[in-house]
C-alpha atoms as a PDB file:
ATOM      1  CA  UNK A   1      48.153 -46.906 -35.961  1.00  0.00           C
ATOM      2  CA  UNK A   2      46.261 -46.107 -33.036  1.00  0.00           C
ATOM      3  CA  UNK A   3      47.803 -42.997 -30.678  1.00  0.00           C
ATOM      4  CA  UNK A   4      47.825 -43.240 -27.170  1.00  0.00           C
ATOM      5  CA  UNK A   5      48.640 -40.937 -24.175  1.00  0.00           C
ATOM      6  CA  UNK A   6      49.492 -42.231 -20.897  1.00  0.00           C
ATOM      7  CA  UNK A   7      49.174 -39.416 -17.915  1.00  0.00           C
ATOM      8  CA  UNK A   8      50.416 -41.253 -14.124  1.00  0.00           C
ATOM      9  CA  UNK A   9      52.217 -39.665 -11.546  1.00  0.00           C
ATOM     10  CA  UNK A  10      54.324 -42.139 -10.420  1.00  0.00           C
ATOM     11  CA  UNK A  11      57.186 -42.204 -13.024  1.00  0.00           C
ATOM     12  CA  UNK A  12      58.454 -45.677 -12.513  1.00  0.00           C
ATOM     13  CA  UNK A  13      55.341 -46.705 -13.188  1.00  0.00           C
ATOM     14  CA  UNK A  14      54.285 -44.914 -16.724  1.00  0.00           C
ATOM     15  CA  UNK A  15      57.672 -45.309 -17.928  1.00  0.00           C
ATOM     16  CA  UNK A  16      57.330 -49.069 -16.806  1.00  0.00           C
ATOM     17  CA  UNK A  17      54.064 -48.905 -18.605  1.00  0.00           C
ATOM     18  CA  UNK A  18      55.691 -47.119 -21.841  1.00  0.00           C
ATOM     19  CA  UNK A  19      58.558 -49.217 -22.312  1.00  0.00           C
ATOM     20  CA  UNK A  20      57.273 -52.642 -21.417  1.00  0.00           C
ATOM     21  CA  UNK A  21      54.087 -52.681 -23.459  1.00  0.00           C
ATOM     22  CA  UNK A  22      54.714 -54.615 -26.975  1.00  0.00           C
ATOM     23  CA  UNK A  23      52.686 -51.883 -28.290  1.00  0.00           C
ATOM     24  CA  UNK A  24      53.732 -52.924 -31.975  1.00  0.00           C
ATOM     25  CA  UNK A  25      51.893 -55.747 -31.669  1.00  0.00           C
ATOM     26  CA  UNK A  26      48.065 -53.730 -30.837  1.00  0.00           C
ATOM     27  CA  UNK A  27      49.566 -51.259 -33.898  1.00  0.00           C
ATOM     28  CA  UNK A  28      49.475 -48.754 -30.836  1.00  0.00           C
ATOM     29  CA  UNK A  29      52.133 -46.042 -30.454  1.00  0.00           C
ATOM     30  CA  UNK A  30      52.714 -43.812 -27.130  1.00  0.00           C
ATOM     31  CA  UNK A  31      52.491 -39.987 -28.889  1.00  0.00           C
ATOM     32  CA  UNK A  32      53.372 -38.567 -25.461  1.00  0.00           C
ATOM     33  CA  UNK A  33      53.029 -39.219 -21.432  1.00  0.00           C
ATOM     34  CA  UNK A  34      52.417 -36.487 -18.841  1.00  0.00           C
ATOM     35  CA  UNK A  35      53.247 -36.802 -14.761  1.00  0.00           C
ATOM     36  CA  UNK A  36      50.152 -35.016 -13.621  1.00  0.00           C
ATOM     37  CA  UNK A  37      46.496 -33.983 -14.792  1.00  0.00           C
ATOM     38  CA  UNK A  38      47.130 -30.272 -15.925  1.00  0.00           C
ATOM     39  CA  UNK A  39      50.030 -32.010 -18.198  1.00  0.00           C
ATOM     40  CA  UNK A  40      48.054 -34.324 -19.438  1.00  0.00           C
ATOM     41  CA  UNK A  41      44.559 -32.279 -19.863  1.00  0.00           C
ATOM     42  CA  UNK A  42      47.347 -29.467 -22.126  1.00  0.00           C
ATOM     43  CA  UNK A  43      48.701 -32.692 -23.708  1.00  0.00           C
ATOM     44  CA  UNK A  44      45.680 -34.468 -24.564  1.00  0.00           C
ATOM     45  CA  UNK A  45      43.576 -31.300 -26.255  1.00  0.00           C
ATOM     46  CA  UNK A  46      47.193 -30.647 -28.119  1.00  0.00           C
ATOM     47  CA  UNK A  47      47.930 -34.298 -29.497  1.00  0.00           C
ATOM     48  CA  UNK A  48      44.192 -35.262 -29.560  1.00  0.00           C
ATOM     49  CA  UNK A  49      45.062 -39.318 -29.026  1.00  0.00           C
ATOM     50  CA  UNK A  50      42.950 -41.806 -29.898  1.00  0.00           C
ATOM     51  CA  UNK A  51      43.231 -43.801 -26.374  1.00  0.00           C
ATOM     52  CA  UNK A  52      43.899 -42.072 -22.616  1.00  0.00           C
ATOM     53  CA  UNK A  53      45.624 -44.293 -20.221  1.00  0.00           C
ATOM     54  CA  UNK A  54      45.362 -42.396 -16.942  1.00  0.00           C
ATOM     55  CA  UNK A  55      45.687 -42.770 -13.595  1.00  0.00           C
ATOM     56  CA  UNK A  56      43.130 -41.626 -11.391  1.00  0.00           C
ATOM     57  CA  UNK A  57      44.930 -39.918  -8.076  1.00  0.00           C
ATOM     58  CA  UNK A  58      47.317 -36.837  -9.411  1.00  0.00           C
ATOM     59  CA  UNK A  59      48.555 -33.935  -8.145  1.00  0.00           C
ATOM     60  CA  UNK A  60      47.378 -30.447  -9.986  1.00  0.00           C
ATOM     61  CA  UNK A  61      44.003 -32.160 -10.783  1.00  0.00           C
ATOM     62  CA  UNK A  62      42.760 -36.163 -10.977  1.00  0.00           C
ATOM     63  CA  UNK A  63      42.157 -38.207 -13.594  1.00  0.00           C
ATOM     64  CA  UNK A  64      38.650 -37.890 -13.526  1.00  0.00           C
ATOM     65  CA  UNK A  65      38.922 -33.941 -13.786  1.00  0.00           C
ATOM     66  CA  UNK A  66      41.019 -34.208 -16.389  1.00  0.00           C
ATOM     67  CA  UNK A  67      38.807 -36.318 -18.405  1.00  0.00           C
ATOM     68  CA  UNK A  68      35.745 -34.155 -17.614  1.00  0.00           C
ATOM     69  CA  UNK A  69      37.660 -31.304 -18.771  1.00  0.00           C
ATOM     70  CA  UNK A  70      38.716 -33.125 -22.010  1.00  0.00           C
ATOM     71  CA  UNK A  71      34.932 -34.280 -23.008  1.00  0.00           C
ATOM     72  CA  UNK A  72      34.294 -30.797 -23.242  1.00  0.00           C
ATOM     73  CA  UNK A  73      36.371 -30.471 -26.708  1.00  0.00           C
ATOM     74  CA  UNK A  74      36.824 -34.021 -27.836  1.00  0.00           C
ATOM     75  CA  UNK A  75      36.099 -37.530 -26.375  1.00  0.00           C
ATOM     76  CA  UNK A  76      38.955 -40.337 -26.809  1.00  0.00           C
ATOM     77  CA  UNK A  77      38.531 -43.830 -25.160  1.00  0.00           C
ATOM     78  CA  UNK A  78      40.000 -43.453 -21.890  1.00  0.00           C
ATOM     79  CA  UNK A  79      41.247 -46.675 -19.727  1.00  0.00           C
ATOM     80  CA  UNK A  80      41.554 -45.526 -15.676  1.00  0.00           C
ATOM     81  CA  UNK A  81      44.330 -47.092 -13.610  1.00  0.00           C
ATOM     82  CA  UNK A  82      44.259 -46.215 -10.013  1.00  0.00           C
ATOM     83  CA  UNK A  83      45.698 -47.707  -6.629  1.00  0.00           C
ATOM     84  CA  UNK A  84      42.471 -46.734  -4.983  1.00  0.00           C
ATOM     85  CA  UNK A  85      39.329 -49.869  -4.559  1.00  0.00           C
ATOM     86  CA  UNK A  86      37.116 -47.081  -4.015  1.00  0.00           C
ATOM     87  CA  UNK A  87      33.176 -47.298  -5.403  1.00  0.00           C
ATOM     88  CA  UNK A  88      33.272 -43.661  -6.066  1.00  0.00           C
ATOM     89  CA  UNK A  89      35.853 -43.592  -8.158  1.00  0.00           C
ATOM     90  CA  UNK A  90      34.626 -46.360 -10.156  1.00  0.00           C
ATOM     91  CA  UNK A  91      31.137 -45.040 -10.354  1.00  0.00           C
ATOM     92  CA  UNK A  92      32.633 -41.811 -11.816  1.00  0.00           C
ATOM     93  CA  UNK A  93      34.303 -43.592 -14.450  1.00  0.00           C
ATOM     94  CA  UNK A  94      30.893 -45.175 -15.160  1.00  0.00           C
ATOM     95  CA  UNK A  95      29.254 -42.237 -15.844  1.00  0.00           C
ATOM     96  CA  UNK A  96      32.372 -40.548 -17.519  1.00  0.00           C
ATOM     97  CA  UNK A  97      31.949 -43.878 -20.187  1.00  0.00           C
ATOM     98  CA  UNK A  98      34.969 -45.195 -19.336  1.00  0.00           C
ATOM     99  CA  UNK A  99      36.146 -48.135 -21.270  1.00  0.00           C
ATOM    100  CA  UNK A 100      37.884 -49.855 -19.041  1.00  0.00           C
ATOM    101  CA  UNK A 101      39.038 -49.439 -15.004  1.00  0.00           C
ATOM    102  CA  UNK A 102      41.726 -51.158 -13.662  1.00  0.00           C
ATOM    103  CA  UNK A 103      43.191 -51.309 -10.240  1.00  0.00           C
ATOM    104  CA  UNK A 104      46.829 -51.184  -9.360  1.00  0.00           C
ATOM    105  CA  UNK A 105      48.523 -53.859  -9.864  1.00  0.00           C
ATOM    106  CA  UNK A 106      46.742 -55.247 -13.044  1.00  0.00           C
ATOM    107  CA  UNK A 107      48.695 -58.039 -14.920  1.00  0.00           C
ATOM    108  CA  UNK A 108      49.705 -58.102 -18.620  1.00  0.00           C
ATOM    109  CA  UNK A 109      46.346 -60.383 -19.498  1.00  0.00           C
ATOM    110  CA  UNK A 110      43.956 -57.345 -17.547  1.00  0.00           C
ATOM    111  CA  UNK A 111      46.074 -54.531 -19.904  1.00  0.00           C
ATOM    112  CA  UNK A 112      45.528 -56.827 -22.985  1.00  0.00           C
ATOM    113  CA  UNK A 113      41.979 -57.399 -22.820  1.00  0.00           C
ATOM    114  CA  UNK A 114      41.961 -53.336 -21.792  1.00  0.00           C
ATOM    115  CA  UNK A 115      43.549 -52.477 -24.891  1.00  0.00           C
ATOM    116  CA  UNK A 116      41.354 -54.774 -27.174  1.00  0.00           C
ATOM    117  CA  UNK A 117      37.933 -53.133 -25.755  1.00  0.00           C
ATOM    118  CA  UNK A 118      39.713 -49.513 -26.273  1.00  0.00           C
ATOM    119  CA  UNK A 119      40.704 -50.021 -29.695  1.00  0.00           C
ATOM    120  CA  UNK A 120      37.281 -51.867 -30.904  1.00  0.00           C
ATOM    121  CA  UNK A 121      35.909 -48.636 -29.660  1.00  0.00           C
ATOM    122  CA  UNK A 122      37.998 -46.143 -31.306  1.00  0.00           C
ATOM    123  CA  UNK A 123      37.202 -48.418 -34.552  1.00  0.00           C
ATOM    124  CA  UNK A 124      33.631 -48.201 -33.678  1.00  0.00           C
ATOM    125  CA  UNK A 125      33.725 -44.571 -33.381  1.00  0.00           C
ATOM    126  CA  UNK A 126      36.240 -43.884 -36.427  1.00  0.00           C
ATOM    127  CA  UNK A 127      32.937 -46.125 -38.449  1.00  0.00           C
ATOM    128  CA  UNK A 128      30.289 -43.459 -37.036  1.00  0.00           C
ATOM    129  CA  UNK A 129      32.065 -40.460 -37.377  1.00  0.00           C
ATOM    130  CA  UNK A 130      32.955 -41.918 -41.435  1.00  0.00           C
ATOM    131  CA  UNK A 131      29.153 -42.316 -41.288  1.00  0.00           C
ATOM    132  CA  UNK A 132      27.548 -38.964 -39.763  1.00  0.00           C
ATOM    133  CA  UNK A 133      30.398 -36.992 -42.973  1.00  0.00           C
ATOM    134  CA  UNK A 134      28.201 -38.594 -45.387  1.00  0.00           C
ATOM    135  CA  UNK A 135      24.931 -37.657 -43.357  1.00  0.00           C
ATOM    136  CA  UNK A 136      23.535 -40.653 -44.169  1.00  0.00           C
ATOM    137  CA  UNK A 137      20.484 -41.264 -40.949  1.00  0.00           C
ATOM    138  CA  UNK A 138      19.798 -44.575 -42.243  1.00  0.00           C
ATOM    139  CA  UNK A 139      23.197 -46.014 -42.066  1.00  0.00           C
ATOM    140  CA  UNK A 140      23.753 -44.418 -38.915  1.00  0.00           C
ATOM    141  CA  UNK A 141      20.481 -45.676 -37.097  1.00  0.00           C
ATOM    142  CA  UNK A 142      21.736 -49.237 -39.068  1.00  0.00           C
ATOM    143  CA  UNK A 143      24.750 -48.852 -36.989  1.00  0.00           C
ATOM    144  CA  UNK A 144      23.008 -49.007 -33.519  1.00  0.00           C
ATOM    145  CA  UNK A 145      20.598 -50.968 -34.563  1.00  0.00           C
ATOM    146  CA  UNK A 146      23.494 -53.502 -35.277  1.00  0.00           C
ATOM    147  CA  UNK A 147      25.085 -53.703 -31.951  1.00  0.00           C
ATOM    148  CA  UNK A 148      21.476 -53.704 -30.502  1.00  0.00           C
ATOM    149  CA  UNK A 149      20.669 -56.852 -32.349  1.00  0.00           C
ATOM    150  CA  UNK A 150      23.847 -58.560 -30.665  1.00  0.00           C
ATOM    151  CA  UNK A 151      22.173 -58.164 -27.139  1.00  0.00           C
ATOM    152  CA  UNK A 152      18.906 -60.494 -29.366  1.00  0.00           C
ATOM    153  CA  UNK A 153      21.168 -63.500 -29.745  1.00  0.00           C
ATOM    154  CA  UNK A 154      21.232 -63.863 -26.254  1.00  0.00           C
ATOM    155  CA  UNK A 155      18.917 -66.891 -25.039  1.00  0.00           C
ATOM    156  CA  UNK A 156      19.692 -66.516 -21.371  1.00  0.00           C
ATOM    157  CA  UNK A 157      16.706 -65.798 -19.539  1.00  0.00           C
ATOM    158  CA  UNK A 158      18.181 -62.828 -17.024  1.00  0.00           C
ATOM    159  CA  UNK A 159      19.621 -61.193 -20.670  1.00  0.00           C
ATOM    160  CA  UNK A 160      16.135 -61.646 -21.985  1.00  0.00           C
ATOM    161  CA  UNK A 161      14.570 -59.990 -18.438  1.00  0.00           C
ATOM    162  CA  UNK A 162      17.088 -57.273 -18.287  1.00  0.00           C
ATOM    163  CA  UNK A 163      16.682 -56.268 -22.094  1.00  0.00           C
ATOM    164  CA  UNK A 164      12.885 -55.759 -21.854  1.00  0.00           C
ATOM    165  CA  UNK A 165      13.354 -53.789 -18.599  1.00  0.00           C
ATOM    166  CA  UNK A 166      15.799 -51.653 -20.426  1.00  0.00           C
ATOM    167  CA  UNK A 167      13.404 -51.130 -22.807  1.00  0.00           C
ATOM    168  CA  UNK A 168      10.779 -50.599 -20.793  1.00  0.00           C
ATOM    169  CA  UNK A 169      12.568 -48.096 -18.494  1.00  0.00           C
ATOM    170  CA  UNK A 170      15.154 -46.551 -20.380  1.00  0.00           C
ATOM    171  CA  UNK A 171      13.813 -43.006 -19.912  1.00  0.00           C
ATOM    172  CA  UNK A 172      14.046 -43.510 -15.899  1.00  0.00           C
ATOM    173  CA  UNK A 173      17.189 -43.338 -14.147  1.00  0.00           C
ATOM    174  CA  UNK A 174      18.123 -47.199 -14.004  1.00  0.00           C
ATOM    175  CA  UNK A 175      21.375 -48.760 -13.330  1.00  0.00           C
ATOM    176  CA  UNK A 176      22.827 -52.618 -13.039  1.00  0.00           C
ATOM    177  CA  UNK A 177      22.231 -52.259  -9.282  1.00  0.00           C
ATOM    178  CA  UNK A 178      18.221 -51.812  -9.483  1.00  0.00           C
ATOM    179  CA  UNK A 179      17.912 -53.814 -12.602  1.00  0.00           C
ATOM    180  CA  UNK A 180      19.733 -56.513 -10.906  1.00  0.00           C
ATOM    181  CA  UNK A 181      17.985 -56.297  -7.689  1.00  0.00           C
ATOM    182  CA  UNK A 182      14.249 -56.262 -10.302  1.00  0.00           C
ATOM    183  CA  UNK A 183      16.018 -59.637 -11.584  1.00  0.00           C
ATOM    184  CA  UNK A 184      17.306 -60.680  -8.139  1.00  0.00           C
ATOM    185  CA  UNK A 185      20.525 -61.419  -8.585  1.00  0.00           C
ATOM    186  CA  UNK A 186      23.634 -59.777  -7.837  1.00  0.00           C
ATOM    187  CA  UNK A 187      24.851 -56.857  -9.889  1.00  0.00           C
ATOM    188  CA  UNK A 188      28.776 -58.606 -10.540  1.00  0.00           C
ATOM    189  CA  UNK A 189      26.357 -61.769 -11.526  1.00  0.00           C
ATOM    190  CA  UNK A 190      24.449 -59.412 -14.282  1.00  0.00           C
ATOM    191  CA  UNK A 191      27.265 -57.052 -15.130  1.00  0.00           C
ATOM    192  CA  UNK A 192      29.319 -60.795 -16.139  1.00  0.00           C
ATOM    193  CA  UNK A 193      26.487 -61.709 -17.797  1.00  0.00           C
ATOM    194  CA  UNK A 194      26.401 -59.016 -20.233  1.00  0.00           C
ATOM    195  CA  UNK A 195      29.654 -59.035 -21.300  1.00  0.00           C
ATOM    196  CA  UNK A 196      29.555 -62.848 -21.813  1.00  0.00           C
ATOM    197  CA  UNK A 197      26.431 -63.349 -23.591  1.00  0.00           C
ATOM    198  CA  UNK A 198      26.485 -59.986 -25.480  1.00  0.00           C
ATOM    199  CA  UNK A 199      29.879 -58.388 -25.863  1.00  0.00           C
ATOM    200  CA  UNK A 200      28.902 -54.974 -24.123  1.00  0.00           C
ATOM    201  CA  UNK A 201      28.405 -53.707 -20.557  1.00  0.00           C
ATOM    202  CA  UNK A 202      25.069 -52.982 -19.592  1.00  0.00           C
ATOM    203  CA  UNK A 203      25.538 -49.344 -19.191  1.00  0.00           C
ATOM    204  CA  UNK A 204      26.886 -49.527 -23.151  1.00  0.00           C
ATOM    205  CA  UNK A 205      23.517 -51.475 -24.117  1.00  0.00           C
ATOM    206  CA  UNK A 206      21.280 -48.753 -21.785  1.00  0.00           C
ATOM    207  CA  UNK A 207      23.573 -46.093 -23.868  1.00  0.00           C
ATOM    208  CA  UNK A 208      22.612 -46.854 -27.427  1.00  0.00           C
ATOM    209  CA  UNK A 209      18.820 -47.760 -26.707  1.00  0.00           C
ATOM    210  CA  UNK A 210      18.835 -44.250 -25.071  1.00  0.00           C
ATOM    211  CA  UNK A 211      20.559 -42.899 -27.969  1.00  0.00           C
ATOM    212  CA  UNK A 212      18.067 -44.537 -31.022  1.00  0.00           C
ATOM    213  CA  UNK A 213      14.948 -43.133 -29.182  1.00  0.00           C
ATOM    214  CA  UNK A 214      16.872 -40.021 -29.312  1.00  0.00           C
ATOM    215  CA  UNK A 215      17.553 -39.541 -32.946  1.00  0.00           C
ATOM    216  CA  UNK A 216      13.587 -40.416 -33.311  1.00  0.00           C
ATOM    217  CA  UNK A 217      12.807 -37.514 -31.152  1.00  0.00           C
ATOM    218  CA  UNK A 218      15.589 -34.904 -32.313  1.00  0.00           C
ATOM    219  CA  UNK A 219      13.105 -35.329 -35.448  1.00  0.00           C
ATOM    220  CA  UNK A 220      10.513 -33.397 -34.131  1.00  0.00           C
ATOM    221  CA  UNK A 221      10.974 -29.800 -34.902  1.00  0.00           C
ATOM    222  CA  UNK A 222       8.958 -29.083 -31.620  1.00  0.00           C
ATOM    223  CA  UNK A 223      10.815 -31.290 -29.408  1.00  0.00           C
ATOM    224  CA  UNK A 224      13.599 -28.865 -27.523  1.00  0.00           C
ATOM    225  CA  UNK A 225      16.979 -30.999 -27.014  1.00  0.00           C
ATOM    226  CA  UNK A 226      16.582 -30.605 -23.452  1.00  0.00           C
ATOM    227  CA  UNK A 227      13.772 -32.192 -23.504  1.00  0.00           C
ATOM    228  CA  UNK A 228      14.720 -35.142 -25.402  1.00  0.00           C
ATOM    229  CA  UNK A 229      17.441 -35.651 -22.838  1.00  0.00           C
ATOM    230  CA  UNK A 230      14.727 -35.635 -20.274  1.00  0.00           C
ATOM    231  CA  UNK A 231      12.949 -37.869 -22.360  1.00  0.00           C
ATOM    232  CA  UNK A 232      15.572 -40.317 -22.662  1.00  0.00           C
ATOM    233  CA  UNK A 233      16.391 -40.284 -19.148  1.00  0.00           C
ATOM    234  CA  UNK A 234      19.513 -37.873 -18.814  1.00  0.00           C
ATOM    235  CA  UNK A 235      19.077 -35.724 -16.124  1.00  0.00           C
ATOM    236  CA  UNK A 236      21.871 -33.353 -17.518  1.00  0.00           C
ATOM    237  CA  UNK A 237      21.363 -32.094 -20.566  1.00  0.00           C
ATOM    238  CA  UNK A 238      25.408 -31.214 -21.173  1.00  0.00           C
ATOM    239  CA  UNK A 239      25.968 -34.936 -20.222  1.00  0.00           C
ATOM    240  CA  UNK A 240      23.644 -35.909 -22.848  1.00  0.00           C
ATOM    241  CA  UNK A 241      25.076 -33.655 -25.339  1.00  0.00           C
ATOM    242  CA  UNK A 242      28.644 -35.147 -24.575  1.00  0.00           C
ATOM    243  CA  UNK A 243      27.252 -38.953 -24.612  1.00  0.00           C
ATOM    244  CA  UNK A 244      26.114 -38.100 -28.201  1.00  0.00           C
ATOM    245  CA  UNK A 245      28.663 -36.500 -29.296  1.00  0.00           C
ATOM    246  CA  UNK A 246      30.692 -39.457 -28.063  1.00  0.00           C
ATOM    247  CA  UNK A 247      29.011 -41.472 -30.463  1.00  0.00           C
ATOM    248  CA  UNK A 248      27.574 -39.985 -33.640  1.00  0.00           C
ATOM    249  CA  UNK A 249      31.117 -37.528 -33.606  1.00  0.00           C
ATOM    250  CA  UNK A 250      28.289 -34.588 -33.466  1.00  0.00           C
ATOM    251  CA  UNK A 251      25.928 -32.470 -31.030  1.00  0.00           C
ATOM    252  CA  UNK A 252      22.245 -33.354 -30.650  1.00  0.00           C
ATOM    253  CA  UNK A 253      21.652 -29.496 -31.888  1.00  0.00           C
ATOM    254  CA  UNK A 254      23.914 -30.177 -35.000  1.00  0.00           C
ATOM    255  CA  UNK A 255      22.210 -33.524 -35.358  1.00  0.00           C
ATOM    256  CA  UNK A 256      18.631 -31.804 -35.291  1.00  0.00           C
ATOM    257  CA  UNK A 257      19.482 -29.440 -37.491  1.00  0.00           C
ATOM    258  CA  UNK A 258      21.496 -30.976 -40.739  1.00  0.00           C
ATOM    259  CA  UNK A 259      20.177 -34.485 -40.419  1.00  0.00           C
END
């Protein structure tokens, strides 16, 4: 059964969110709810949950502080509910990897097909971390290469374009917005696109070919790991080291070293 924490300020809101929710029915259980980020950031590192539903605007600190904060320890899948059709927001939860961001109100069918992507991550995470016990590299690597190959399938031309410009520019600091604009077409074109035709969001797809050049260059006894952050295009070498932790369940130092 999958354990969630929900964290929102508004208490007719997460307890309409706790009760409502047929949570039996995504084998989901609410371990605990908090009415502000300091709650929820104590609550969170205590319970360690497998999914965070939080809400973004919160007195004592946000949602997005919170989260930060919580990355620092341990990285759940977090879903972001806010009130607030702000870009900035949005683009934090980008970069934070959120797996989902909905704005207030969202209907039952947004909170289903939230849930869904939240849990196939926690599964896909749960499969990595099973992986990196055994320290088995080739299984791992088989792992990304795997959801790579999904992105192959694709026989749309713009997936095919935007692929090899990945690819080809994965160590710069790209985004939907300037691979879209190298495409020309609009970036809520593209970022539909990927999600149809391949399953994953582009930044997901940019993620793990970042991540298998990675493990190629965490190989090289020479090669510092802030370096091969730089190398990969992460500006931010503790961002990097949380990204990868994110995925393989350990650091790029641990990595270099046992594996």
């Amino acid at each position: 059964m999958y354990r969630i924490v929900v964290v929102e300020d508004e208490e007719i809101v997460r307890k309409g969110l706790v009760i409502t929710t047929d949570w039996e029915s995504y084998d989901c259980q609410v371990i605990g709810e908090a009415k502000n980020g300091g709650e929820g950031l104590s609550l969170i590192t205590k319970l360690k949950p497998d999914i965070v539903i939080t809400d973004i605007r919160m007195p004592v600190m946000d949602g997005l502080q919170m989260i930060e904060k919580v990355y620092e320890t341990y990285m759940p899948v977090t879903i972001m509910i806010t009130a607030f059709n702000e870009f900035e927001y949005a683009k934090r939860g980008i970069d934070l990897s959120v797996s989902d961001y909905l704005l207030k109100p969202f209907d039952d069918g947004q909170l289903d097909k939230a849930l869904k992507r939240a849990i196939e991550k926690v599964n896909n995470n749960i499969l990595l971390c099973s992986v990196n016990k055994e320290t088995d590299k080739a299984a791992l690597m088989e792992e990304i290469d795997k959801k790579l190959r999904l992105t192959v399938n694709s026989k749309h031309s713009n997936i095919i374009k935007a692929i090899e410009y990945i690819k080809e520019n994965y160590m710069k600091e790209i985004n939907i917005l300037s691979t879209s604009e190298y495409l020309k077409v609009s970036e809520s074109y593209l970022s539909h696109l990927f999600k149809k035709e391949t399953g994953y969001t582009f930044v997901e797809i940019l993620t793990l070919t970042r991540l298998k050049k990675a493990c190629k260059l965490l190989k090289d006894p020479q090669t510092r790991v802030s370096e091969v952050a730089y190398m990969v295009g992460y500006r931010d070498q503790r961002y990097f080291g949380n990204i990868f932790k994110k995925h393989f369940g350990v650091t790029p130092n641990y990595y270099k070293e046992r594996m």
